[in-house]
PDB file of N, CA and C in Angstrom:
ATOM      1  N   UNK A   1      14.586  97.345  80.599  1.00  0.00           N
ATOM      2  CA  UNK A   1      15.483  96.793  79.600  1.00  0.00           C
ATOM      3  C   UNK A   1      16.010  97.929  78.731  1.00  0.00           C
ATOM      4  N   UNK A   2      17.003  97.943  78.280  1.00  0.00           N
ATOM      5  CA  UNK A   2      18.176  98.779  77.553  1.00  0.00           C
ATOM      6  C   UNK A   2      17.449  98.926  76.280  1.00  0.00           C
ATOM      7  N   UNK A   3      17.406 100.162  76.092  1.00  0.00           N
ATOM      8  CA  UNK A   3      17.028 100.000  74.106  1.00  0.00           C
ATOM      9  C   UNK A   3      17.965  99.377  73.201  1.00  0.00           C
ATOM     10  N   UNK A   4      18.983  99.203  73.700  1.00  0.00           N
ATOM     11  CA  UNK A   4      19.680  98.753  72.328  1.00  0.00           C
ATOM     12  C   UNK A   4      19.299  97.239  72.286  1.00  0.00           C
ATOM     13  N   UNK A   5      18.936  96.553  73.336  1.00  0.00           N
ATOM     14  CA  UNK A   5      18.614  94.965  73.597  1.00  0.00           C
ATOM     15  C   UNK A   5      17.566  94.977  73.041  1.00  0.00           C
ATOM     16  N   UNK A   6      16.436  95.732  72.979  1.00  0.00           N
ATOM     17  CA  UNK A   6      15.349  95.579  72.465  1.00  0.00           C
ATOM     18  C   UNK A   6      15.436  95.633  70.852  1.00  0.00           C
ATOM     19  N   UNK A   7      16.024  96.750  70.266  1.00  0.00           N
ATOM     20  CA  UNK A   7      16.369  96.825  68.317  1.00  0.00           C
ATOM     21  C   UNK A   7      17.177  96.065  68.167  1.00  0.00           C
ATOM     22  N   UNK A   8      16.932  94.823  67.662  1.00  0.00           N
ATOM     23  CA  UNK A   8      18.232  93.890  66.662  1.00  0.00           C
ATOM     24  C   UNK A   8      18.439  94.761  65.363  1.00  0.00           C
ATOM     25  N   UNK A   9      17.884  95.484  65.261  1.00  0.00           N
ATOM     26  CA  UNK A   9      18.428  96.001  63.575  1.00  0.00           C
ATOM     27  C   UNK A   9      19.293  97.035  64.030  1.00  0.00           C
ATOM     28  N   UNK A  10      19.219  97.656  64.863  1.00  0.00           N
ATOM     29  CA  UNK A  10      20.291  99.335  64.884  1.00  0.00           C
ATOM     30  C   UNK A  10      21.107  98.211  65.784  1.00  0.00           C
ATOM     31  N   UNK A  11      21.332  97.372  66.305  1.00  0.00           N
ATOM     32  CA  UNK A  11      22.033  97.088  66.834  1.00  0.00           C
ATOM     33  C   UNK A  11      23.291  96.127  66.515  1.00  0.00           C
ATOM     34  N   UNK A  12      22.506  95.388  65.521  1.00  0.00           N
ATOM     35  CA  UNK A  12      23.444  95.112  64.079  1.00  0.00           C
ATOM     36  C   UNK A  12      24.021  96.007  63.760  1.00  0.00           C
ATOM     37  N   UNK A  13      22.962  97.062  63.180  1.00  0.00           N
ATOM     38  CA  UNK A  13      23.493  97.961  61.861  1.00  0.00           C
ATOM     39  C   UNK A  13      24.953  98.207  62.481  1.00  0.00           C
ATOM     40  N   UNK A  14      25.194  98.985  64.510  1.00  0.00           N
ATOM     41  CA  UNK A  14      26.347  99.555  64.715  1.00  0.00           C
ATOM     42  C   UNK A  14      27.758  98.429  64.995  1.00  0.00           C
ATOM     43  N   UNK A  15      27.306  96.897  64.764  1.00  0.00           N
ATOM     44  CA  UNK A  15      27.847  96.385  64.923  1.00  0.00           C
ATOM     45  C   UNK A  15      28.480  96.349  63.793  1.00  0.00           C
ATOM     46  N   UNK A  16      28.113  96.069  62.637  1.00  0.00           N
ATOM     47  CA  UNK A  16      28.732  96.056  61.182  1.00  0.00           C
ATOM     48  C   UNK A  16      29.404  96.817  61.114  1.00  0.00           C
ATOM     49  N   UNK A  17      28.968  97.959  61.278  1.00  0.00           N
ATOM     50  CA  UNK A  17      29.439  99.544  61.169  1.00  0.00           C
ATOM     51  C   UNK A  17      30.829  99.603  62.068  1.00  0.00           C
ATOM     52  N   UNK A  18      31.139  98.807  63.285  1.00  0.00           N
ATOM     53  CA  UNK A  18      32.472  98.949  63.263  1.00  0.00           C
ATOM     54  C   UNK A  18      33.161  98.271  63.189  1.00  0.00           C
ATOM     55  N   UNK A  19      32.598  97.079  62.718  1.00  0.00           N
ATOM     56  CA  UNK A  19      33.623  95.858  61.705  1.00  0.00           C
ATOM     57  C   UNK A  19      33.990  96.256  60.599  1.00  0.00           C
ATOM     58  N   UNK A  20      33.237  97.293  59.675  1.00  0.00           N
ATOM     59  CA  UNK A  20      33.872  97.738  58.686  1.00  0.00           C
ATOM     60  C   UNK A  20      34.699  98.634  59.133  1.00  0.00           C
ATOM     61  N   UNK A  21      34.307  99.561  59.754  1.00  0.00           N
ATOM     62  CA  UNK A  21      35.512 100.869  60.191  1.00  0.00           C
ATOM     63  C   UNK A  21      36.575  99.535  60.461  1.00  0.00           C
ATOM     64  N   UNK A  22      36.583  98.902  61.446  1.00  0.00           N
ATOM     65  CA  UNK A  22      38.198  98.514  61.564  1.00  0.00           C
ATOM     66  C   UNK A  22      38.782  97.532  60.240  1.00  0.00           C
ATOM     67  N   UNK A  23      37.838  97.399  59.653  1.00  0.00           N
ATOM     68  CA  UNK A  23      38.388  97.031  58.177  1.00  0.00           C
ATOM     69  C   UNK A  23      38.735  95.093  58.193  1.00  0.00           C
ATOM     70  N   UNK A  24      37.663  94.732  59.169  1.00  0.00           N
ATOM     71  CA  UNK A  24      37.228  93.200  59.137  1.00  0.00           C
ATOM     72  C   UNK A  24      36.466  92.700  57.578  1.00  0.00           C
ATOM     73  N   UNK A  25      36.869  91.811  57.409  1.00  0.00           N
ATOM     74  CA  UNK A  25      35.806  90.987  56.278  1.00  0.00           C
ATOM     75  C   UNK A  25      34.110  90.987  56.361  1.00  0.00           C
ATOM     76  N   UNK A  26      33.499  91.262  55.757  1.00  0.00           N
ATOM     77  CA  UNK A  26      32.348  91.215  55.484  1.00  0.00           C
ATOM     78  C   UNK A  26      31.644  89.262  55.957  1.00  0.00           C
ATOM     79  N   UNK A  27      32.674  88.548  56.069  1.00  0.00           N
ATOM     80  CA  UNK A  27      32.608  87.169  55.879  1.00  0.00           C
ATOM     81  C   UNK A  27      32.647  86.923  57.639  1.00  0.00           C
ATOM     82  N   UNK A  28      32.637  87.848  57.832  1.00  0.00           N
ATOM     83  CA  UNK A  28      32.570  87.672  60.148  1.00  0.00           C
ATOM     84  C   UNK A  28      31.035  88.109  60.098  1.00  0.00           C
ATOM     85  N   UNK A  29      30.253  88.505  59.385  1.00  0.00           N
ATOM     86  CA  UNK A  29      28.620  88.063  59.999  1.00  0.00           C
ATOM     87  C   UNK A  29      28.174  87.294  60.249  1.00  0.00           C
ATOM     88  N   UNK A  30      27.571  87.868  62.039  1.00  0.00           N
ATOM     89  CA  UNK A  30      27.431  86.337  62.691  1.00  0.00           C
ATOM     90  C   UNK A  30      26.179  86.027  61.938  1.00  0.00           C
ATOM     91  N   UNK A  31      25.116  86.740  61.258  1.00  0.00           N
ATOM     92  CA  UNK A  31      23.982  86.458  61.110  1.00  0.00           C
ATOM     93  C   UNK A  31      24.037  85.433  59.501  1.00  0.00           C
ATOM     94  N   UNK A  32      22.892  84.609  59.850  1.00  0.00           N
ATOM     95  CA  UNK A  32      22.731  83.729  58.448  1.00  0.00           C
ATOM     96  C   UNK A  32      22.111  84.502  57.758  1.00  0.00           C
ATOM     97  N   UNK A  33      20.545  84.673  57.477  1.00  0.00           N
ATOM     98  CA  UNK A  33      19.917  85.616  56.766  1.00  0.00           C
ATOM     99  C   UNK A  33      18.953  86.320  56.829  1.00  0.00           C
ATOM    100  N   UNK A  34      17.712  86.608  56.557  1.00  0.00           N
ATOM    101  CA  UNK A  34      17.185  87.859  56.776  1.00  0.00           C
ATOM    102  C   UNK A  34      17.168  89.434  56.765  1.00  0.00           C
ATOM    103  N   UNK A  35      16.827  90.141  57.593  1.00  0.00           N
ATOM    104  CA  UNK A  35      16.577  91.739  57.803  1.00  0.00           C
ATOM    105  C   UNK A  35      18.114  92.070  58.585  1.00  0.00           C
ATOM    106  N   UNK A  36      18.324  91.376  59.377  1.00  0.00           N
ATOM    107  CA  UNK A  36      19.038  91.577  60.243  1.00  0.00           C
ATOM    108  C   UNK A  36      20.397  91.612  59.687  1.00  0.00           C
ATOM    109  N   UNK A  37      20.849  90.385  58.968  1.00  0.00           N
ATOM    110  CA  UNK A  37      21.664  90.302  58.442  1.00  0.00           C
ATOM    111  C   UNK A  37      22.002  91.517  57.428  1.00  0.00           C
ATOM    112  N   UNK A  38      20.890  92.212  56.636  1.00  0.00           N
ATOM    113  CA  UNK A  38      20.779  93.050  55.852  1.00  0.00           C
ATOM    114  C   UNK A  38      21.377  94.351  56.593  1.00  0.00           C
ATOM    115  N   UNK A  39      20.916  94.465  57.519  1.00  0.00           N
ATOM    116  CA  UNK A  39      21.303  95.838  58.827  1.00  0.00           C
ATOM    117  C   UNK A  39      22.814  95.663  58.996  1.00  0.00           C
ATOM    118  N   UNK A  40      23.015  94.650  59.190  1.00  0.00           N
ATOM    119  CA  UNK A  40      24.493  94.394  59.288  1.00  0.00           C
ATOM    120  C   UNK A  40      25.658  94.411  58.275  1.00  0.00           C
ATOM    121  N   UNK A  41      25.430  93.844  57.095  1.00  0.00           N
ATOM    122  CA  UNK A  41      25.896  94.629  56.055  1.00  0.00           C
ATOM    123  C   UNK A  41      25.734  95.883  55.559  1.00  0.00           C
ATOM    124  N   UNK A  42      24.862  96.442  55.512  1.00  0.00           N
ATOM    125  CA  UNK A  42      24.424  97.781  55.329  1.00  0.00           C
ATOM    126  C   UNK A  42      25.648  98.734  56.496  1.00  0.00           C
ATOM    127  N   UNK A  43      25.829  98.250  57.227  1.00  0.00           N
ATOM    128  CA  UNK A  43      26.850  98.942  58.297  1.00  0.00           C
ATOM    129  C   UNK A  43      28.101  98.731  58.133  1.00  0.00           C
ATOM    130  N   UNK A  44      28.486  97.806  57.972  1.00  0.00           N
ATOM    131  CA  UNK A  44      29.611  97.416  57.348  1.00  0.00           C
ATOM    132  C   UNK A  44      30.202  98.330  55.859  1.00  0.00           C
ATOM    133  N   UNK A  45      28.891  97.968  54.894  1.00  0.00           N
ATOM    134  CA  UNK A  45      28.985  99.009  53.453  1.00  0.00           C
ATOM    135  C   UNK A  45      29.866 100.569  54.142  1.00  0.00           C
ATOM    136  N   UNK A  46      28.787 100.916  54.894  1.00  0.00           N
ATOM    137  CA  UNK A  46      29.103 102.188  55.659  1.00  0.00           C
ATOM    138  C   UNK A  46      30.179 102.365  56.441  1.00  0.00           C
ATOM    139  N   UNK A  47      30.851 101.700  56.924  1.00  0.00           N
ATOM    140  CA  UNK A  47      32.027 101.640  58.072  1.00  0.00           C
ATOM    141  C   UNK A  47      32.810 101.461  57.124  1.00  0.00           C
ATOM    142  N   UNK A  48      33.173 100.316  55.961  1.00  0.00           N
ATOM    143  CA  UNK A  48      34.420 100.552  54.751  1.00  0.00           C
ATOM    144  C   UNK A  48      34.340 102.176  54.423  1.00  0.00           C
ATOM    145  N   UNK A  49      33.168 102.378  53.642  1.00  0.00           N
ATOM    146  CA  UNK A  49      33.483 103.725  53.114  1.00  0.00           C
ATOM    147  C   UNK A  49      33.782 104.867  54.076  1.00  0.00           C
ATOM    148  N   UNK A  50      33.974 104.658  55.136  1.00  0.00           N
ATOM    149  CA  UNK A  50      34.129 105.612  56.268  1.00  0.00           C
ATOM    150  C   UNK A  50      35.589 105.480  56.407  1.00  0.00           C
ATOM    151  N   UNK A  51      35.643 104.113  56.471  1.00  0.00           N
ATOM    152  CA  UNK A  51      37.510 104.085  56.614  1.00  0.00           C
ATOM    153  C   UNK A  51      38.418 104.262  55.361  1.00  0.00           C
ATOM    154  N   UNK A  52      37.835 104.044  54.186  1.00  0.00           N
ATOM    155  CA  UNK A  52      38.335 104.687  52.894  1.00  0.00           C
ATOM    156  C   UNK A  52      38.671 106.027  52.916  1.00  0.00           C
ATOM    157  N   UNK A  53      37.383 106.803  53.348  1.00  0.00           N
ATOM    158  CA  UNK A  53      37.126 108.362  53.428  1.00  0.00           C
ATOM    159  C   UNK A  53      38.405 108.983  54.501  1.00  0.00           C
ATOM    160  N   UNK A  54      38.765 107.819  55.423  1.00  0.00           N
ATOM    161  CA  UNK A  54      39.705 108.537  56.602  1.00  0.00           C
ATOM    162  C   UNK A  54      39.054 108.762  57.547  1.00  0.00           C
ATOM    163  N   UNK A  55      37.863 108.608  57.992  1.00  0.00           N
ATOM    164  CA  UNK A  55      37.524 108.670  59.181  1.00  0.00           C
ATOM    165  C   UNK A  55      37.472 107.484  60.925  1.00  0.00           C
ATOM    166  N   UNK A  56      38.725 107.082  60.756  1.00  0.00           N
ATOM    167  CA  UNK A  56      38.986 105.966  61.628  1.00  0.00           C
ATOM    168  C   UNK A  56      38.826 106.744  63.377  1.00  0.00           C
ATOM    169  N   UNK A  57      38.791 105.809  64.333  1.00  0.00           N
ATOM    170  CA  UNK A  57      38.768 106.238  65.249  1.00  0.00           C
ATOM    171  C   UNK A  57      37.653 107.443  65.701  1.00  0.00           C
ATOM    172  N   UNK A  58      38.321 108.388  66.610  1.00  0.00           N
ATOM    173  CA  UNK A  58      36.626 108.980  67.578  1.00  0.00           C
ATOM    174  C   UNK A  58      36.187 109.790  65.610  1.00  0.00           C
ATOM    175  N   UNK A  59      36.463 110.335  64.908  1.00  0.00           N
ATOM    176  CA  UNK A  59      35.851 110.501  63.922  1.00  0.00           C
ATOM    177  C   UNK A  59      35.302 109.746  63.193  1.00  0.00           C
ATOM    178  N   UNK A  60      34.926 108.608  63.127  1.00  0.00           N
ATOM    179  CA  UNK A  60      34.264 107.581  62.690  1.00  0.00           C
ATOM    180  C   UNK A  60      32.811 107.297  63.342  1.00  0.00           C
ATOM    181  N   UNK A  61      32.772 107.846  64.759  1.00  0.00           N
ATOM    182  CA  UNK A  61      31.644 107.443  65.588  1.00  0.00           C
ATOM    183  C   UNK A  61      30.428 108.723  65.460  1.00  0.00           C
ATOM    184  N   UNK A  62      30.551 109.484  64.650  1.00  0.00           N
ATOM    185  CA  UNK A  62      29.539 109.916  64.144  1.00  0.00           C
ATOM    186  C   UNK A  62      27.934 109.918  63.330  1.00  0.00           C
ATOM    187  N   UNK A  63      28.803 108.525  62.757  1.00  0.00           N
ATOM    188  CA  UNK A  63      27.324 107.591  61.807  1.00  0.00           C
ATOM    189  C   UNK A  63      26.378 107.057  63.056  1.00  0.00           C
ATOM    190  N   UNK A  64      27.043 106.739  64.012  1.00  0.00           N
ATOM    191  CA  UNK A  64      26.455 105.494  64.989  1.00  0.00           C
ATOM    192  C   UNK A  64      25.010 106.616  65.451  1.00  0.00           C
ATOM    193  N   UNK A  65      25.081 107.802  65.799  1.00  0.00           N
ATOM    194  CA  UNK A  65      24.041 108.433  66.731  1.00  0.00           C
ATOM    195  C   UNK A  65      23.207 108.797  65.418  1.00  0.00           C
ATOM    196  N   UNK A  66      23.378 108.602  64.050  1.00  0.00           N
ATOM    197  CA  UNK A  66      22.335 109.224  63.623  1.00  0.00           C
ATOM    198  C   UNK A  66      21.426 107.847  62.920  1.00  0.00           C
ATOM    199  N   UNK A  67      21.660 106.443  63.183  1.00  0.00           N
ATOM    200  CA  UNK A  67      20.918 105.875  62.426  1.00  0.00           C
ATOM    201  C   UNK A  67      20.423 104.915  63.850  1.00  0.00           C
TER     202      UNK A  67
END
């Protein structure tokens, strides 16, 4: 089995993370509540301020390998 199938949290986290980069609503988490949900906003937080900063596109995919 794939590591990313196995971590729901990094796997959130990079999901958020490029719902914010493309500059989606915070209000498209599929998750209700918990940790997970938390990972997922937390990525999102991070993907806005990434696309604020200007880093859209292949410069944006830098956050993803380090968390």
């Amino acid at each position: 089995m794939k590591r990313q199938k196995r971590d729901l949290g990094e796997r959130a986290y990079a999901k958020g993370y490029q719902s914010g980069l493309t500059g989606k609503s915070r209000d498209n988490c599929p998750h209700i509540d918990g940790p997970i949900r938390q990972q997922w906003l937390g990525g999102w937080r991070d993907g806005r301020a990434d696309q604020w900063d200007g880093y859209t596109g292949v410069s944006g995919i830098h956050r993803l390998g380090t968390n």
